[in-house]
C-alpha atoms as a PDB file:
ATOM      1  CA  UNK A   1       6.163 102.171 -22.136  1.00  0.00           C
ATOM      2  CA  UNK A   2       6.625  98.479 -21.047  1.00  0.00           C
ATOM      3  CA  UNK A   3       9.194  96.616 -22.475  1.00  0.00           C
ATOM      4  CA  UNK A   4      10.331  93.199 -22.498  1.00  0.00           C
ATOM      5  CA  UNK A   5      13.822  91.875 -22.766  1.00  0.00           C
ATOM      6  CA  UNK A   6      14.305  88.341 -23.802  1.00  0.00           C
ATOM      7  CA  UNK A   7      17.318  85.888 -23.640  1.00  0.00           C
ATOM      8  CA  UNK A   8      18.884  82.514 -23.383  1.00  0.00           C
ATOM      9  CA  UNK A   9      17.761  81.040 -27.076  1.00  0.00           C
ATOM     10  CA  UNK A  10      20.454  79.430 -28.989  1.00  0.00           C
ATOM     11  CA  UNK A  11      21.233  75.759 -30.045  1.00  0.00           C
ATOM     12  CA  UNK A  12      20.782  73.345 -28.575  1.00  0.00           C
ATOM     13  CA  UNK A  13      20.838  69.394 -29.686  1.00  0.00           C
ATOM     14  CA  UNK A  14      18.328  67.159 -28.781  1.00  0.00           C
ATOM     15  CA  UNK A  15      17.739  65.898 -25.109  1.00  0.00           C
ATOM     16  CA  UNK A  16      19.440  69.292 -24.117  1.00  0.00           C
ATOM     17  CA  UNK A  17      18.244  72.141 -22.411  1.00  0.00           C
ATOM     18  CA  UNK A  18      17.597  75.647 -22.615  1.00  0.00           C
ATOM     19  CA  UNK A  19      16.562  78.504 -19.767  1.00  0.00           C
ATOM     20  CA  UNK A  20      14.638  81.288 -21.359  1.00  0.00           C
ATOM     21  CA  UNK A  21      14.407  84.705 -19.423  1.00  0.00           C
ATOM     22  CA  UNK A  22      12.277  87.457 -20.085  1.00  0.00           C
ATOM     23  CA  UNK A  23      12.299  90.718 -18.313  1.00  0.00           C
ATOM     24  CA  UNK A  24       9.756  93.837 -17.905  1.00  0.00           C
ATOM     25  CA  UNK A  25      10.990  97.788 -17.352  1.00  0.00           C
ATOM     26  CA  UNK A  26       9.015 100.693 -17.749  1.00  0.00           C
ATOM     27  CA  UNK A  27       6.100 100.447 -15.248  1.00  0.00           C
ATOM     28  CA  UNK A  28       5.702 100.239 -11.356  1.00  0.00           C
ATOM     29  CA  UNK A  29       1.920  98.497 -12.078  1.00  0.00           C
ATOM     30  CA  UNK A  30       2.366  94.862 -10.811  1.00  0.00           C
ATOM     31  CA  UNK A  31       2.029  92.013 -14.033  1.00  0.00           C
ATOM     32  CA  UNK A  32      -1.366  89.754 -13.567  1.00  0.00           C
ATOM     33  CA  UNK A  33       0.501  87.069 -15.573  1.00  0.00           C
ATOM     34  CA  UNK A  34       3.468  86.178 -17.382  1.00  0.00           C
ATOM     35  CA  UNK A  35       3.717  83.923 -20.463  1.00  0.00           C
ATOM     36  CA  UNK A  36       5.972  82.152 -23.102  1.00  0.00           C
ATOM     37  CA  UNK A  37       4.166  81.602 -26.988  1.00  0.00           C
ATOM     38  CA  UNK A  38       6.194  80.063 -29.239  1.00  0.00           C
ATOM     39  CA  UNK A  39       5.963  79.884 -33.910  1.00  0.00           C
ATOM     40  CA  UNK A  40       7.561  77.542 -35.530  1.00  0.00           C
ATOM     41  CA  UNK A  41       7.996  78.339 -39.725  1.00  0.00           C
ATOM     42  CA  UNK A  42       4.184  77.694 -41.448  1.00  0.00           C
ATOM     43  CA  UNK A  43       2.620  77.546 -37.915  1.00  0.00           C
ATOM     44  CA  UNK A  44       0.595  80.038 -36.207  1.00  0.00           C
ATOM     45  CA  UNK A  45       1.932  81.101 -32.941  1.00  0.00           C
ATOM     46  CA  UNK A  46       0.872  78.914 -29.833  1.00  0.00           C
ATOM     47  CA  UNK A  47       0.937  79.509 -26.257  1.00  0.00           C
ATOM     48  CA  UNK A  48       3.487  77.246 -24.389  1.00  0.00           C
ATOM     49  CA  UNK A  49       2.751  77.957 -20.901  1.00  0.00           C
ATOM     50  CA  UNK A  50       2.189  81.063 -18.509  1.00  0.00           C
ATOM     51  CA  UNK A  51       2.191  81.802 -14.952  1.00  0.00           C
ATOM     52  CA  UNK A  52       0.328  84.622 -12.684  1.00  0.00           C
ATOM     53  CA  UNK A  53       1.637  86.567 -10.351  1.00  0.00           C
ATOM     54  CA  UNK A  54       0.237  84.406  -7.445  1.00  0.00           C
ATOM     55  CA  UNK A  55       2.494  81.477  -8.754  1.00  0.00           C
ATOM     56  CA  UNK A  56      -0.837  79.505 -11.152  1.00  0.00           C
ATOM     57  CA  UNK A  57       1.060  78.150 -13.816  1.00  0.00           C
ATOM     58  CA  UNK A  58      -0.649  76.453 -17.142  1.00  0.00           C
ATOM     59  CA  UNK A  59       1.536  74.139 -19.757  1.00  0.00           C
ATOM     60  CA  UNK A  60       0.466  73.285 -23.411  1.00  0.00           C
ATOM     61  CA  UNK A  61       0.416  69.320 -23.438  1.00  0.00           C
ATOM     62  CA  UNK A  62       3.631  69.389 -26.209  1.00  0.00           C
ATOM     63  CA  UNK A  63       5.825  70.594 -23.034  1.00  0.00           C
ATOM     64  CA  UNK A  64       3.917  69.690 -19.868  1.00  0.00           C
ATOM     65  CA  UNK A  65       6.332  67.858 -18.006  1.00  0.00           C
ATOM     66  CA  UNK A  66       9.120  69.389 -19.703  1.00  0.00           C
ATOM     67  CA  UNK A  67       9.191  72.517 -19.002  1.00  0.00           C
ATOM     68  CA  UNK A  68       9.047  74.680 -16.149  1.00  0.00           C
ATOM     69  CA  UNK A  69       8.056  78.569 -15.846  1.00  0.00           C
ATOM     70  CA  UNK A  70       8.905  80.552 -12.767  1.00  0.00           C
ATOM     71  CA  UNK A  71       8.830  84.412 -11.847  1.00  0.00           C
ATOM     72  CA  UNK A  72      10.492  86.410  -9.918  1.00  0.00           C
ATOM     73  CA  UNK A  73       7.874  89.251  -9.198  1.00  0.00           C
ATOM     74  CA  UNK A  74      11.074  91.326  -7.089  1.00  0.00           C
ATOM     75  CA  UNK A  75      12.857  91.511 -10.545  1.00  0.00           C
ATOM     76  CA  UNK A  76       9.764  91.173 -12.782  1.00  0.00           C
ATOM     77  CA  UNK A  77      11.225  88.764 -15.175  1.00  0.00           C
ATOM     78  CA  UNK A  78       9.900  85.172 -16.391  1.00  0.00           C
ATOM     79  CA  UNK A  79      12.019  81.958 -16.716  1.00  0.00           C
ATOM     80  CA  UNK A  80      11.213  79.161 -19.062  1.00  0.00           C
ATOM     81  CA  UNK A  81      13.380  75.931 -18.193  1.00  0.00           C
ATOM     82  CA  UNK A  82      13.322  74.037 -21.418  1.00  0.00           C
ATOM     83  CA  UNK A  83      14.124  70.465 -20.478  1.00  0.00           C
ATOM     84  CA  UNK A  84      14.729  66.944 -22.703  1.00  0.00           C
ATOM     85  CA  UNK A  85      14.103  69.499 -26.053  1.00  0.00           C
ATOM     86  CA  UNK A  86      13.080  68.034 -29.332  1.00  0.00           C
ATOM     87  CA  UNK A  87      13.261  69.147 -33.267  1.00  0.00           C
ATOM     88  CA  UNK A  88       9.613  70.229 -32.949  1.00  0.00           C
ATOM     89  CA  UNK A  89      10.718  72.355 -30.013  1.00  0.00           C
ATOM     90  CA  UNK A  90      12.528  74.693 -32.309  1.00  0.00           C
ATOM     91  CA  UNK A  91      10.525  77.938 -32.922  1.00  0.00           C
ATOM     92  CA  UNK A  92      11.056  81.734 -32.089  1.00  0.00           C
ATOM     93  CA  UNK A  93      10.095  81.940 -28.150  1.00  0.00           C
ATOM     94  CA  UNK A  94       8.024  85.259 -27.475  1.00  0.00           C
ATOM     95  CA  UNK A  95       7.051  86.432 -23.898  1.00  0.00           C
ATOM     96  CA  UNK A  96       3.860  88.202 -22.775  1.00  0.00           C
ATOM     97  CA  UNK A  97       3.118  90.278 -19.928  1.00  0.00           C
ATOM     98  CA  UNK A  98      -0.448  91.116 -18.967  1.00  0.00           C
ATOM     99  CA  UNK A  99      -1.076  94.214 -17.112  1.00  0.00           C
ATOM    100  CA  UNK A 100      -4.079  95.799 -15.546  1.00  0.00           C
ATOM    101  CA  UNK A 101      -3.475  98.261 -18.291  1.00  0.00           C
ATOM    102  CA  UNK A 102      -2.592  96.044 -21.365  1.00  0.00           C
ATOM    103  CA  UNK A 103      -0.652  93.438 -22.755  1.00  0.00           C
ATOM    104  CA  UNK A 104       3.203  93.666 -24.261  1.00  0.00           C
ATOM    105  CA  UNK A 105       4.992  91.278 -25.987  1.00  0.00           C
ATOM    106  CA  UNK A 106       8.991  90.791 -26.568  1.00  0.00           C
ATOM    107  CA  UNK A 107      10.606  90.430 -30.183  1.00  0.00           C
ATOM    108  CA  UNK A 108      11.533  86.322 -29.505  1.00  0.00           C
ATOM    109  CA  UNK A 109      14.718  84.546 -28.986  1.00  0.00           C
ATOM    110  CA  UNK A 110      15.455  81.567 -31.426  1.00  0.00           C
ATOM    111  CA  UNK A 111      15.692  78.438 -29.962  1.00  0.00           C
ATOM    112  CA  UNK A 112      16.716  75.746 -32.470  1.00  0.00           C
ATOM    113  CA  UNK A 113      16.995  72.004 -31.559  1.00  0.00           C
ATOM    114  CA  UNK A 114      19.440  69.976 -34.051  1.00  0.00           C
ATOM    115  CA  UNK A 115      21.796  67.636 -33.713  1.00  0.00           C
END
């Protein structure tokens, strides 16, 4: 059973910055990508960006060019480096991982952006 650990929400006050990790046990198959989806209160959840294993990375236009997403396949975990936040940052952050076999998801870190 995959599962996903996810950390480094919190508060944060605007023009800060936040790095989200997210980390996958349970299987030796290799992840074909990696991804970060985000759900703010009365909003469906969104995807924020992703990255595949080969290093192809995709941003949603709300955070392209402030955020970055990494992975380390050796330690199979997903960064999210939240840069210049805003209030309409603030959501629970979920990862995905997408395996040959399926896809998992994590239970979401908070990350709030107040001043």
């Amino acid at each position: 059973q995959v599962q996903l650990a996810e950390s480094g929400g919190g508060l944060v006050q605007p023009g800060g910055s936040l790095r989200l990790s997210c980390t996958a046990s349970g299987t030796t198959d290799p992840v074909t990508n990696m991804g970060w989806y985000r759900q703010s209160p009365g909003h469906e959840r969104g995807r924020v960006a992703f990255i595949t294993k080969g290093g192809n990375t995709w941003y949603s236009d709300a955070v392209q060019g402030r955020f970055t997403i990494s992975i380390d396949n050796a330690k199979n975990t997903v960064y999210l480096q939240m840069n210049d936040l805003r209030p309409t940052d603030s959501a629970v952050y979920s990862c995905k991982a997408v395996y040959n076999l399926g896809e998992y998801w994590g239970q979401g870190t908070q990350v709030t952006v107040s001043s």
